[in-house]
C-alpha atoms as a PDB file:
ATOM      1  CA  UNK A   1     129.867 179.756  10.999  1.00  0.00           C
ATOM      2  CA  UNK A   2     133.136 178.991   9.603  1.00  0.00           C
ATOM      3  CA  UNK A   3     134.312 179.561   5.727  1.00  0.00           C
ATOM      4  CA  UNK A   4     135.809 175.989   4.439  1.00  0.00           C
ATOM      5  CA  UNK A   5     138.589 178.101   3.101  1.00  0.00           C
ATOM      6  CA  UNK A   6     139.952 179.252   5.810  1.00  0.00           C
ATOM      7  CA  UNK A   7     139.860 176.238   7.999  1.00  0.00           C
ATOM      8  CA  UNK A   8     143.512 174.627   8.558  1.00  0.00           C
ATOM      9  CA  UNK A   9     143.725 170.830   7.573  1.00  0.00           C
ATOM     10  CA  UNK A  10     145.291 168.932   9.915  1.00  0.00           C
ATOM     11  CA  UNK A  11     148.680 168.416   9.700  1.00  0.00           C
ATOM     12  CA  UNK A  12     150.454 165.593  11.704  1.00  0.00           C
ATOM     13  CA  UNK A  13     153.433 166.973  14.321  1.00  0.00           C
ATOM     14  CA  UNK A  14     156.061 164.452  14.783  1.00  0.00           C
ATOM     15  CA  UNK A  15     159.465 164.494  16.560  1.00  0.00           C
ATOM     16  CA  UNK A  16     162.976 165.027  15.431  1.00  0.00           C
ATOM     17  CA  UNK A  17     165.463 162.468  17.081  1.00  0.00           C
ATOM     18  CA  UNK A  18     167.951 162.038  15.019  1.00  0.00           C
ATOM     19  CA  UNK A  19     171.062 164.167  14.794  1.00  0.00           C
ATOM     20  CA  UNK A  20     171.751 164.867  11.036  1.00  0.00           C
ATOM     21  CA  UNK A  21     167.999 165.980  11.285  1.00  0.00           C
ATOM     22  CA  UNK A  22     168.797 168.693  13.981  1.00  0.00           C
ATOM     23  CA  UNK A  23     172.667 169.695  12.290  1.00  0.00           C
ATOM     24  CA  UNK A  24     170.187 169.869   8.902  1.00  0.00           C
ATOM     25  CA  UNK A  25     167.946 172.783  10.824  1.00  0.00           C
ATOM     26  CA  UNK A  26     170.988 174.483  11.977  1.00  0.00           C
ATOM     27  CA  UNK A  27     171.871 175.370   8.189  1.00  0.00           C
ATOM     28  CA  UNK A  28     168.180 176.761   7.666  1.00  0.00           C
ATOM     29  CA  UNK A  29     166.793 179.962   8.725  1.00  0.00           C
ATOM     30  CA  UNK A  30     166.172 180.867  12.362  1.00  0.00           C
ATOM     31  CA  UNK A  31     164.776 183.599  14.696  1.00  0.00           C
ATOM     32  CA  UNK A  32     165.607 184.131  18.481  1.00  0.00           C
ATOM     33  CA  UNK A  33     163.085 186.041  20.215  1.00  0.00           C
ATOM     34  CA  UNK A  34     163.679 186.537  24.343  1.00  0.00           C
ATOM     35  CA  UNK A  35     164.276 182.832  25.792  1.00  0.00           C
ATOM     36  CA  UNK A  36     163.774 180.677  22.580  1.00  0.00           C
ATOM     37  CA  UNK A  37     165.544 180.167  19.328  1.00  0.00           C
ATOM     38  CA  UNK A  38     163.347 178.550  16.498  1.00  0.00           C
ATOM     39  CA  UNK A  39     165.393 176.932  13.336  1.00  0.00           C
ATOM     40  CA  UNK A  40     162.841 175.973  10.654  1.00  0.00           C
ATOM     41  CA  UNK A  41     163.920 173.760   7.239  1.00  0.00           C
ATOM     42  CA  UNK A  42     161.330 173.351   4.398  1.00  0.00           C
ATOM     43  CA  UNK A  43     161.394 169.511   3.827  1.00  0.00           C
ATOM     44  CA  UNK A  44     159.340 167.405   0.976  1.00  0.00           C
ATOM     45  CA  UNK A  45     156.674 165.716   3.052  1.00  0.00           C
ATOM     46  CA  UNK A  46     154.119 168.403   2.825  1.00  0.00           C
ATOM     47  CA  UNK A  47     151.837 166.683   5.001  1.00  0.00           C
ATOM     48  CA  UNK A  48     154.404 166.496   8.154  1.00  0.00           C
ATOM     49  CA  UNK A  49     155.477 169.303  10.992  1.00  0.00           C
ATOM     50  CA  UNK A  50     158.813 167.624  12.684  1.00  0.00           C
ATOM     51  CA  UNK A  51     159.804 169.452  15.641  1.00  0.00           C
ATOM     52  CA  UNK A  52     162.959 169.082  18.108  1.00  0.00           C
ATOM     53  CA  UNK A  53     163.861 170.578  21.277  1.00  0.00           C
ATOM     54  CA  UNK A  54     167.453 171.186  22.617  1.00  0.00           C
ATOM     55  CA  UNK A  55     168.646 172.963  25.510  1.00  0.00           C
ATOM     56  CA  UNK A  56     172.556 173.146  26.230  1.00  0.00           C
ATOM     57  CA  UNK A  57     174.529 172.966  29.486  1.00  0.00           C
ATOM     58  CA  UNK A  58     175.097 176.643  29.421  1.00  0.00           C
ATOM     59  CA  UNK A  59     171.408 176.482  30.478  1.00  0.00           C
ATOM     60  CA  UNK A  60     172.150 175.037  33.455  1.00  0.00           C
ATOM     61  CA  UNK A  61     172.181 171.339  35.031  1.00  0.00           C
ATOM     62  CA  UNK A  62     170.149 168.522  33.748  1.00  0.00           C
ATOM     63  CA  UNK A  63     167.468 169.955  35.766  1.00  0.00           C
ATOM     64  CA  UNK A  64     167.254 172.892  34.466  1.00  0.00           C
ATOM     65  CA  UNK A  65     168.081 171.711  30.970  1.00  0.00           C
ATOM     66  CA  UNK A  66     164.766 169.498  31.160  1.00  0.00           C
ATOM     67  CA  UNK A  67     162.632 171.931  32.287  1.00  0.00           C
ATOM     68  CA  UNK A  68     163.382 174.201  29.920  1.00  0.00           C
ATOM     69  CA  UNK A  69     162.535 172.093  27.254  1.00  0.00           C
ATOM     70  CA  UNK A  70     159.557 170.828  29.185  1.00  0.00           C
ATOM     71  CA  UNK A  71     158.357 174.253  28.574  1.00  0.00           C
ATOM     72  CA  UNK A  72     159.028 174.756  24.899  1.00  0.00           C
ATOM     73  CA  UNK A  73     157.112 171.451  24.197  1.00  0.00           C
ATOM     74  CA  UNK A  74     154.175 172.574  25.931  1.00  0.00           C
ATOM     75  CA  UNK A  75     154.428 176.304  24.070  1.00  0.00           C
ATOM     76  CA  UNK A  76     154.721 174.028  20.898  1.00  0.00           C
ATOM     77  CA  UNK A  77     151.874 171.871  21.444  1.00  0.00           C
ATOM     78  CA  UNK A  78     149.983 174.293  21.891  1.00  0.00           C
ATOM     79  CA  UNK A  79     150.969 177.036  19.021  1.00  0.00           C
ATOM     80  CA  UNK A  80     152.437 174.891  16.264  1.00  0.00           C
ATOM     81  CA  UNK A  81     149.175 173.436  15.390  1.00  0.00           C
ATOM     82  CA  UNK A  82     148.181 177.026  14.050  1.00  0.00           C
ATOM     83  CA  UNK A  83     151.657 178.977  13.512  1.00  0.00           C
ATOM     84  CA  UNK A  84     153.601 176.212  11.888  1.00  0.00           C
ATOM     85  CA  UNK A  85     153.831 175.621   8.564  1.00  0.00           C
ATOM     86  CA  UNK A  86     153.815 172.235   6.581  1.00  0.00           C
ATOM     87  CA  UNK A  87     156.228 170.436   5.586  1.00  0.00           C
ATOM     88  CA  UNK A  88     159.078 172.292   7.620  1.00  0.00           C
ATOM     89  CA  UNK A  89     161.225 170.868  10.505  1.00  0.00           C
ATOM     90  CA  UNK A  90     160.862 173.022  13.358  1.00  0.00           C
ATOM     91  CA  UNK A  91     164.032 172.858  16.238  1.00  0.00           C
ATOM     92  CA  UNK A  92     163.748 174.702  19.717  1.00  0.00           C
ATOM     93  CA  UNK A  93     166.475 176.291  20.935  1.00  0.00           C
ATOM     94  CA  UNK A  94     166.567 176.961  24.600  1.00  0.00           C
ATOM     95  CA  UNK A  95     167.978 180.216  25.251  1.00  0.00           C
ATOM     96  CA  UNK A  96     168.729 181.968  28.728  1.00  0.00           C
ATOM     97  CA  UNK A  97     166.509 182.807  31.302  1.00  0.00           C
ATOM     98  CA  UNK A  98     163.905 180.412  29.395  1.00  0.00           C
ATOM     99  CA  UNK A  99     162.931 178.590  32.607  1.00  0.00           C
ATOM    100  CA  UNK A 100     162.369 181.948  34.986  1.00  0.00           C
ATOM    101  CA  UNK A 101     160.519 183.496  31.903  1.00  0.00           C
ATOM    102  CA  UNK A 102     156.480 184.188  32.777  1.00  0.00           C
ATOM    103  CA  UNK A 103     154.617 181.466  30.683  1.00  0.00           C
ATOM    104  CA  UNK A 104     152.947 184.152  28.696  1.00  0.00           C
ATOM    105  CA  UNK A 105     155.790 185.891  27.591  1.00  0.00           C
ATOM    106  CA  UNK A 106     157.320 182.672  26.663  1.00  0.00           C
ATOM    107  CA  UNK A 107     154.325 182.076  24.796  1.00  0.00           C
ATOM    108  CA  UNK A 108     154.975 185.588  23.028  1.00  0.00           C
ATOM    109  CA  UNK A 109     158.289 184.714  22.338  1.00  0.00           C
ATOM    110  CA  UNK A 110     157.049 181.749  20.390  1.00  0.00           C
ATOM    111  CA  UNK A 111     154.172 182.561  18.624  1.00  0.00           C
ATOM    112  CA  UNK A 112     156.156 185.683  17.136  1.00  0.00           C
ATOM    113  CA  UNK A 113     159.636 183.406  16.527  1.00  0.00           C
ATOM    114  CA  UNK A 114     156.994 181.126  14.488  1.00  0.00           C
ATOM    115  CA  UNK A 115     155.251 184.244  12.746  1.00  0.00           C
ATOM    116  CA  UNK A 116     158.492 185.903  11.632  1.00  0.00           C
ATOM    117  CA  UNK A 117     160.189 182.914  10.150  1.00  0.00           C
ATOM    118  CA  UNK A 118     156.426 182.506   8.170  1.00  0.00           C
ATOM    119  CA  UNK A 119     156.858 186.141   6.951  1.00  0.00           C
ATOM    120  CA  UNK A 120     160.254 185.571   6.015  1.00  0.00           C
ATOM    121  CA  UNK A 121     159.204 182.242   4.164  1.00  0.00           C
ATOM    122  CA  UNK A 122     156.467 184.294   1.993  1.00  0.00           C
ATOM    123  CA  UNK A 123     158.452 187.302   1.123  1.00  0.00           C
ATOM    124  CA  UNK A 124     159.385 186.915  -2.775  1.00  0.00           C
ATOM    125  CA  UNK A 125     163.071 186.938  -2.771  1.00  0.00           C
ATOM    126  CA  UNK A 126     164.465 189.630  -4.627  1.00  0.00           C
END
């Protein structure tokens, strides 16, 4: 059985579109960890995860650009629900190698991108 405590409320994920939203996450704190950069900016709605993906030609062609954010929506859908905090904006950064990366470490990269930029949200500043 589950404590009510410690159960998560759900929080609704939307996308970032908009450009001033994704220059806005580039000012905010970030981690890279292997293929994937993750920007993350504490907004006001604290109901609402926004989350953007971006890959940039130095990825590769349009091909590989898409697939490579293909793959960081999918590692998104399936660990922001958990890792993610809200009221942030989340933005995915495509790094290299991001599309010849085995899904799980991808996965790892992630889930401990997502974990460090919590940790570095709760530390009291000093």
């Amino acid at each position: 059985m589950t404590d009510p405590a410690l159960t998560i409320a759900p929080c609704k994920i939307e996308r970032l579109r908009k450009r001033p939203d994704f220059l806005a996450c580039a000012k905010a704190a970030s981690c890279a960890r292997g293929a994937v950069l993750i920007q993350a900016r504490p907004r006001d709605e604290l109901s609402l995860i926004r989350v953007g993906f971006t890959a940039t030609k130095r990825i590769g062609g349009a091909v590989e650009r898409n697939r490579a954010k293909r793959r960081l929506r999918e590692a998104a859908r399936l660990l922001l629900p958990g890792l993610a905090s809200p009221g942030f904006d989340y933005v995915f950064i495509a790094r290299g190698g991001v599309t010849a990366r085995p899904w799980p470490r991808l996965l790892d990269d992630v889930k401990s991108a997502l974990l460090r930029l919590a940790a570095d949200r709760d530390r009291p500043a000093t």
